[in-house]
PDB file of N, CA and C in Angstrom:
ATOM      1  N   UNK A   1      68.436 106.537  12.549  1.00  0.00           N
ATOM      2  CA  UNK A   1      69.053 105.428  11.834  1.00  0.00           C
ATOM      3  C   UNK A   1      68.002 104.524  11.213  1.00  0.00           C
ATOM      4  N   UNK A   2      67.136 104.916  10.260  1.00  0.00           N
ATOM      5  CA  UNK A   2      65.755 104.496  10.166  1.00  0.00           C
ATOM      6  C   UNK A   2      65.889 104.729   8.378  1.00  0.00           C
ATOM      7  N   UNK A   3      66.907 104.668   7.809  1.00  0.00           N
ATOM      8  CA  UNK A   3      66.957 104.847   6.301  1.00  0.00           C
ATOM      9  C   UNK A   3      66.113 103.778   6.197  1.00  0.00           C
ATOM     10  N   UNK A   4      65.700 103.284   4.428  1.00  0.00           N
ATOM     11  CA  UNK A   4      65.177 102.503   3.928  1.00  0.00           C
ATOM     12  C   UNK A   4      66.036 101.198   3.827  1.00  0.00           C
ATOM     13  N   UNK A   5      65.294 100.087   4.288  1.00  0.00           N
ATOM     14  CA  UNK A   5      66.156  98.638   4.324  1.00  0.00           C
ATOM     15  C   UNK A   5      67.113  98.426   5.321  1.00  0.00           C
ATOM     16  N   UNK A   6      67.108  99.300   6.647  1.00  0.00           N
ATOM     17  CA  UNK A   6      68.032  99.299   7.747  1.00  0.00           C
ATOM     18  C   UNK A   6      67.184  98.396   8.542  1.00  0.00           C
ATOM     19  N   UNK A   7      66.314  97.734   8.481  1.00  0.00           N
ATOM     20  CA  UNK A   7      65.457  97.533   9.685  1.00  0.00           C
ATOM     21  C   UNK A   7      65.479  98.374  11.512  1.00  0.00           C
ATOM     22  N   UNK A   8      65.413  97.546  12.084  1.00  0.00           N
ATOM     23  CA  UNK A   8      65.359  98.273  13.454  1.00  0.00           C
ATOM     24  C   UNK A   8      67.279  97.787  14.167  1.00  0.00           C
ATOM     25  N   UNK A   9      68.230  98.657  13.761  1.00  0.00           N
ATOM     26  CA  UNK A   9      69.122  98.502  14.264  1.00  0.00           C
ATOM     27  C   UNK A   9      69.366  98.469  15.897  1.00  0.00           C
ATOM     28  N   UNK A  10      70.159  97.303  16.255  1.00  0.00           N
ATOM     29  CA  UNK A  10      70.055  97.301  17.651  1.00  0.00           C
ATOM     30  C   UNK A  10      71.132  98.624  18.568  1.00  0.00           C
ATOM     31  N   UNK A  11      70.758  99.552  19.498  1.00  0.00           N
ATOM     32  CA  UNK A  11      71.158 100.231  20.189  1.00  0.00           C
ATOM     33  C   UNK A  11      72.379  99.704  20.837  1.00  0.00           C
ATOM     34  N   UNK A  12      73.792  99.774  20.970  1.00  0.00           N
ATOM     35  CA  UNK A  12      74.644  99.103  21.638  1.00  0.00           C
ATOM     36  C   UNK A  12      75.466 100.308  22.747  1.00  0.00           C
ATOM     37  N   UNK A  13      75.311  99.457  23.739  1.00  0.00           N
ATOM     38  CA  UNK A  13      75.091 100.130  25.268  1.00  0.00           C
ATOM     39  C   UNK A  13      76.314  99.998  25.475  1.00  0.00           C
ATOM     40  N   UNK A  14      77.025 101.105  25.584  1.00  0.00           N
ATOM     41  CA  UNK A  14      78.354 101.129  26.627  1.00  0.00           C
ATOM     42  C   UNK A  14      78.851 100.717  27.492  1.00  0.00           C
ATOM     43  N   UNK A  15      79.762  99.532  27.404  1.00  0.00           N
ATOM     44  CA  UNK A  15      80.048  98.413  28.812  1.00  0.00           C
ATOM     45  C   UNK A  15      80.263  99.246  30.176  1.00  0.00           C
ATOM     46  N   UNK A  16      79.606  99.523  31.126  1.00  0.00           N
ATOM     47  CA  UNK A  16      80.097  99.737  32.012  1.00  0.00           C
ATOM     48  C   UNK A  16      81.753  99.763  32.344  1.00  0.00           C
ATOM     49  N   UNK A  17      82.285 100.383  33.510  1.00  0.00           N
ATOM     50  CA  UNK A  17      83.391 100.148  33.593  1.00  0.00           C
ATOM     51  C   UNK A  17      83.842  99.605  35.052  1.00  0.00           C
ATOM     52  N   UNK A  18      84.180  97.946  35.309  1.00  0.00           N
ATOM     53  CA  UNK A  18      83.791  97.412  36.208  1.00  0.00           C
ATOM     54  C   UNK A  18      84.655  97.495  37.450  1.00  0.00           C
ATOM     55  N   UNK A  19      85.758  98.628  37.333  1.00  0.00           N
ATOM     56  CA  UNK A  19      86.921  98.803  38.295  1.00  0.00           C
ATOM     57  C   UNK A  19      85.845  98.800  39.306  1.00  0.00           C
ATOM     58  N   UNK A  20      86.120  98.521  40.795  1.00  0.00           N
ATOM     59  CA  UNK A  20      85.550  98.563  41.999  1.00  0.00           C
ATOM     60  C   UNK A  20      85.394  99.964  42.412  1.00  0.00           C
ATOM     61  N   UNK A  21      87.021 100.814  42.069  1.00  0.00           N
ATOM     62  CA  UNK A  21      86.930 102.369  42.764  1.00  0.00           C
ATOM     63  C   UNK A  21      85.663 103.146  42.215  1.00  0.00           C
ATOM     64  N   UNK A  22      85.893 102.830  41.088  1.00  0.00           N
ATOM     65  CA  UNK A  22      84.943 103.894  39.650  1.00  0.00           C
ATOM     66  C   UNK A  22      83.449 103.043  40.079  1.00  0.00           C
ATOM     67  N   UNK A  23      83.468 101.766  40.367  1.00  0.00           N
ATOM     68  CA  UNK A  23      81.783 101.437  41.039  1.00  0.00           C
ATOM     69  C   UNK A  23      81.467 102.012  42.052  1.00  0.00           C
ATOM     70  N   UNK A  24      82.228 102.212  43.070  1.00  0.00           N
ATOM     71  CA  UNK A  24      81.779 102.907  44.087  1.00  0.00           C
ATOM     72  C   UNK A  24      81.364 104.174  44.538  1.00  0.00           C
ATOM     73  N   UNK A  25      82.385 104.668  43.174  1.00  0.00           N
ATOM     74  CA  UNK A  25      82.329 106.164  42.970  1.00  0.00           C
ATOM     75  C   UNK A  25      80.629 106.591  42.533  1.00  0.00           C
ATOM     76  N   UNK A  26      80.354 105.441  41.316  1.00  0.00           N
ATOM     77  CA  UNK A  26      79.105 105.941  40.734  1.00  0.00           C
ATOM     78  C   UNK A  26      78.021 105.671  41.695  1.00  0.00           C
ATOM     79  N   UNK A  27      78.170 104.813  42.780  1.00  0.00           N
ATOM     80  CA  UNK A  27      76.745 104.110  43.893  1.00  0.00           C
ATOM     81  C   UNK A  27      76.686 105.665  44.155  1.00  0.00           C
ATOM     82  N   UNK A  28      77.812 105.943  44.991  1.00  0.00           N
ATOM     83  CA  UNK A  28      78.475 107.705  45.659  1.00  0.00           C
ATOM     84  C   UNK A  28      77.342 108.382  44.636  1.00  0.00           C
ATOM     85  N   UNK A  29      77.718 108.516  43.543  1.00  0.00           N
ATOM     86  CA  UNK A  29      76.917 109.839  42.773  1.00  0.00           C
ATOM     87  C   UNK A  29      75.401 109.538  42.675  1.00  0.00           C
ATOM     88  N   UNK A  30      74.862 108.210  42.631  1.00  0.00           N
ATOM     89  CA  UNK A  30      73.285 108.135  42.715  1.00  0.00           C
ATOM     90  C   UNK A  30      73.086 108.604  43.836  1.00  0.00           C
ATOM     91  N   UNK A  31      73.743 107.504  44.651  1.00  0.00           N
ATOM     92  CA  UNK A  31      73.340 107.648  46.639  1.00  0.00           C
ATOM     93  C   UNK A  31      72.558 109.750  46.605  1.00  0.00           C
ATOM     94  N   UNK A  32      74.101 110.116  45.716  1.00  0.00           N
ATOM     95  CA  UNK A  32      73.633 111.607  46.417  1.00  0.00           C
ATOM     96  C   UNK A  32      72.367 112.535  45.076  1.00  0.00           C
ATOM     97  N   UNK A  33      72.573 112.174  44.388  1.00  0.00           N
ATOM     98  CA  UNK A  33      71.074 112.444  43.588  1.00  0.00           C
ATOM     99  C   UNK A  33      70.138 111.797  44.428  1.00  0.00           C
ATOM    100  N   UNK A  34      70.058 111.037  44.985  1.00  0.00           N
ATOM    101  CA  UNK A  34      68.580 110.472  45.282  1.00  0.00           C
ATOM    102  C   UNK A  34      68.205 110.595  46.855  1.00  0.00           C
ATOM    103  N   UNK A  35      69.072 111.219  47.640  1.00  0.00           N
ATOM    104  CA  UNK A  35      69.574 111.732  48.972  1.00  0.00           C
ATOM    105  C   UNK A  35      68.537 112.699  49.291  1.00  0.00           C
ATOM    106  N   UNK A  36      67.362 113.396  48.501  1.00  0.00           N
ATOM    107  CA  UNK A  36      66.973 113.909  48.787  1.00  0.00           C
ATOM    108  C   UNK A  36      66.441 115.380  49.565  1.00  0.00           C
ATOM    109  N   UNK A  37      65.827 115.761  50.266  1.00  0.00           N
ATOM    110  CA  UNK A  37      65.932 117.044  51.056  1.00  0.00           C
ATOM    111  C   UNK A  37      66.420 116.933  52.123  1.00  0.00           C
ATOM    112  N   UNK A  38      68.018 116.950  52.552  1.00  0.00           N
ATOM    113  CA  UNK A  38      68.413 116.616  53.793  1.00  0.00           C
ATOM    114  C   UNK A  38      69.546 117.794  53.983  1.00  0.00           C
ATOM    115  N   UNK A  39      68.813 118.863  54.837  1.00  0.00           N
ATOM    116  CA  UNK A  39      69.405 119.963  55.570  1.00  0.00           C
ATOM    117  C   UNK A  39      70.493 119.619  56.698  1.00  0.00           C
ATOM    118  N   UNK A  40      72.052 119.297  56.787  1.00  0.00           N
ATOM    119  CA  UNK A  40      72.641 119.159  57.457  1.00  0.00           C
ATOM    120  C   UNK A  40      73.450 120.071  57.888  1.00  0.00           C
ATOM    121  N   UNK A  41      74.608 120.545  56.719  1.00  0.00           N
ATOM    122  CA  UNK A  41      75.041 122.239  57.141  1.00  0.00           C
ATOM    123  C   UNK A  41      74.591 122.714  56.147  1.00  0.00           C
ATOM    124  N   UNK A  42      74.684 123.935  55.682  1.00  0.00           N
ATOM    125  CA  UNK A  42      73.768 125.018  55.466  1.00  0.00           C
ATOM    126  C   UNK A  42      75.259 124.932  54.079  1.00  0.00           C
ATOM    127  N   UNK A  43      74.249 125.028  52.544  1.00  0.00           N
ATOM    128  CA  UNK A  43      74.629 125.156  51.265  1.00  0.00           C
ATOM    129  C   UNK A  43      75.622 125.199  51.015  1.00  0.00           C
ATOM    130  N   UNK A  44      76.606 126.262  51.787  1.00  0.00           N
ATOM    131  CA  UNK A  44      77.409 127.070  51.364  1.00  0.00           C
ATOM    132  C   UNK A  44      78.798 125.750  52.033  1.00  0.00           C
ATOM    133  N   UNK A  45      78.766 124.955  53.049  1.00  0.00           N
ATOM    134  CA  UNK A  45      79.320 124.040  53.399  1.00  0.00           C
ATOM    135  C   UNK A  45      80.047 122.647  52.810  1.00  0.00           C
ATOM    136  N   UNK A  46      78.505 122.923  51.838  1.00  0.00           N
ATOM    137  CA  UNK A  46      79.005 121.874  51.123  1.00  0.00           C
ATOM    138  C   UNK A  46      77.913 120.454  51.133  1.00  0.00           C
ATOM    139  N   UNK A  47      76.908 120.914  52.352  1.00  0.00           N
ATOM    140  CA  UNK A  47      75.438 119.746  52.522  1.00  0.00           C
ATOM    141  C   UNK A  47      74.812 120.030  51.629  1.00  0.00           C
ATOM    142  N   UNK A  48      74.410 120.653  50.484  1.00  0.00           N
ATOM    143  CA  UNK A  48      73.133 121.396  50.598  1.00  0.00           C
ATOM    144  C   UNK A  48      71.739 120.983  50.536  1.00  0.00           C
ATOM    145  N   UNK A  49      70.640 121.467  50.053  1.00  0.00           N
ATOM    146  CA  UNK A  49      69.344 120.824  50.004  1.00  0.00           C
ATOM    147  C   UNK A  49      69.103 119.693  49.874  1.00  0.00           C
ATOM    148  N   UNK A  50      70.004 119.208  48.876  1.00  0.00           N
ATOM    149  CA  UNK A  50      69.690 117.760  48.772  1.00  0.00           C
ATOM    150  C   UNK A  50      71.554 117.017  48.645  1.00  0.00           C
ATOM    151  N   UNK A  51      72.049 117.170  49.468  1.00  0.00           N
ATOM    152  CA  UNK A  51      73.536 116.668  49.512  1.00  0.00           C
ATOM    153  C   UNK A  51      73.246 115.432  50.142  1.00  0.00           C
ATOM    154  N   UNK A  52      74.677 115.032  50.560  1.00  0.00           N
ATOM    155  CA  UNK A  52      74.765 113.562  51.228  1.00  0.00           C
ATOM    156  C   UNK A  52      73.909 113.837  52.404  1.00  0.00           C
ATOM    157  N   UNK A  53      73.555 113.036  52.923  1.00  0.00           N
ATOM    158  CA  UNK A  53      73.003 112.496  54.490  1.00  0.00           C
ATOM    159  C   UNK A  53      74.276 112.701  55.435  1.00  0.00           C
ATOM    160  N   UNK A  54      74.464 113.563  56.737  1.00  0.00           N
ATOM    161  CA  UNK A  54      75.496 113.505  57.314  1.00  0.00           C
ATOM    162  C   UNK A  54      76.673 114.688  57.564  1.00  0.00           C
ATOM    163  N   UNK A  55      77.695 114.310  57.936  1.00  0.00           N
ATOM    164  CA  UNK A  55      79.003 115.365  57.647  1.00  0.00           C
ATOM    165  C   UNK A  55      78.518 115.567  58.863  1.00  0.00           C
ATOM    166  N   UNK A  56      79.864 116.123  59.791  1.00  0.00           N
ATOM    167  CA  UNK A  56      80.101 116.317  60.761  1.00  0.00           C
ATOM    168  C   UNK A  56      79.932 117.772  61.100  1.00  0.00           C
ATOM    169  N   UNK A  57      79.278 118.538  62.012  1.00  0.00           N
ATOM    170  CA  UNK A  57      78.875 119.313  62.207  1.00  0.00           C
ATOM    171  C   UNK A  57      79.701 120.199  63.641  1.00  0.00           C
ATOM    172  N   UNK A  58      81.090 120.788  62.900  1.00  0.00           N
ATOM    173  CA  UNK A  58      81.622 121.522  64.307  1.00  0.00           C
ATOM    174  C   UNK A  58      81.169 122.479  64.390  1.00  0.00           C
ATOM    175  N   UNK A  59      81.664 122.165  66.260  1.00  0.00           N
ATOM    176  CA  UNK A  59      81.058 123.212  67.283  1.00  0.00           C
ATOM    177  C   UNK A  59      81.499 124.616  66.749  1.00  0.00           C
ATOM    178  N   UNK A  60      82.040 125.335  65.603  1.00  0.00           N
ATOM    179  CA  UNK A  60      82.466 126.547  65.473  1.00  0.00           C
ATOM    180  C   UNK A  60      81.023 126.260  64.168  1.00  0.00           C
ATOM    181  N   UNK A  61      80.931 125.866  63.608  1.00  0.00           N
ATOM    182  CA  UNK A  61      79.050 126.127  62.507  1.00  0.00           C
ATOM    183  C   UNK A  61      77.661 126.381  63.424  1.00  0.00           C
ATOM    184  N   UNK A  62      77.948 125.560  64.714  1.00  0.00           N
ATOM    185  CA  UNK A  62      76.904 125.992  65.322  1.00  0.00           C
ATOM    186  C   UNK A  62      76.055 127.309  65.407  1.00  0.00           C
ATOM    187  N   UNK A  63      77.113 128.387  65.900  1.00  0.00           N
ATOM    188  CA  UNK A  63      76.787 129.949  66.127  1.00  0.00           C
ATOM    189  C   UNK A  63      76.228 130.537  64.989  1.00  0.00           C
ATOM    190  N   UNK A  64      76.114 130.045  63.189  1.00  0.00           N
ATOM    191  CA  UNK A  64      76.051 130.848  62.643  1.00  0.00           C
ATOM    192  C   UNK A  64      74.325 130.790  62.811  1.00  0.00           C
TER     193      UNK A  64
END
């Protein structure tokens, strides 16, 4: 957007959307991008390499 005589047009940023559910939802989706390498159940469960921190671990996952 850099034609001739446009100067430096300002970028306009998409208001957030400030419902509480849909905020919490998005903390939820960083939290788990940034969750790191945390082996709790095994990929296929639904933890995987870098899933949430946690989840309950029944005594029938143990054996595998």
């Amino acid at each position: 957007a850099m034609a001739k005589g446009e100067g430096n047009l300002r970028i306009v940023r998409q208001v957030k959307d400030n419902n509480p559910r849909k905020r919490m939802r998005r903390k939820h989706e960083k939290a788990k991008k940034h969750a790191g390498v945390v082996r709790t159940k095994d990929a296929s469960e639904g933890y995987g390499e870098r899933g949430i921190k946690g989840g309950v671990v029944h005594s029938t996952q143990l054996d595998k």
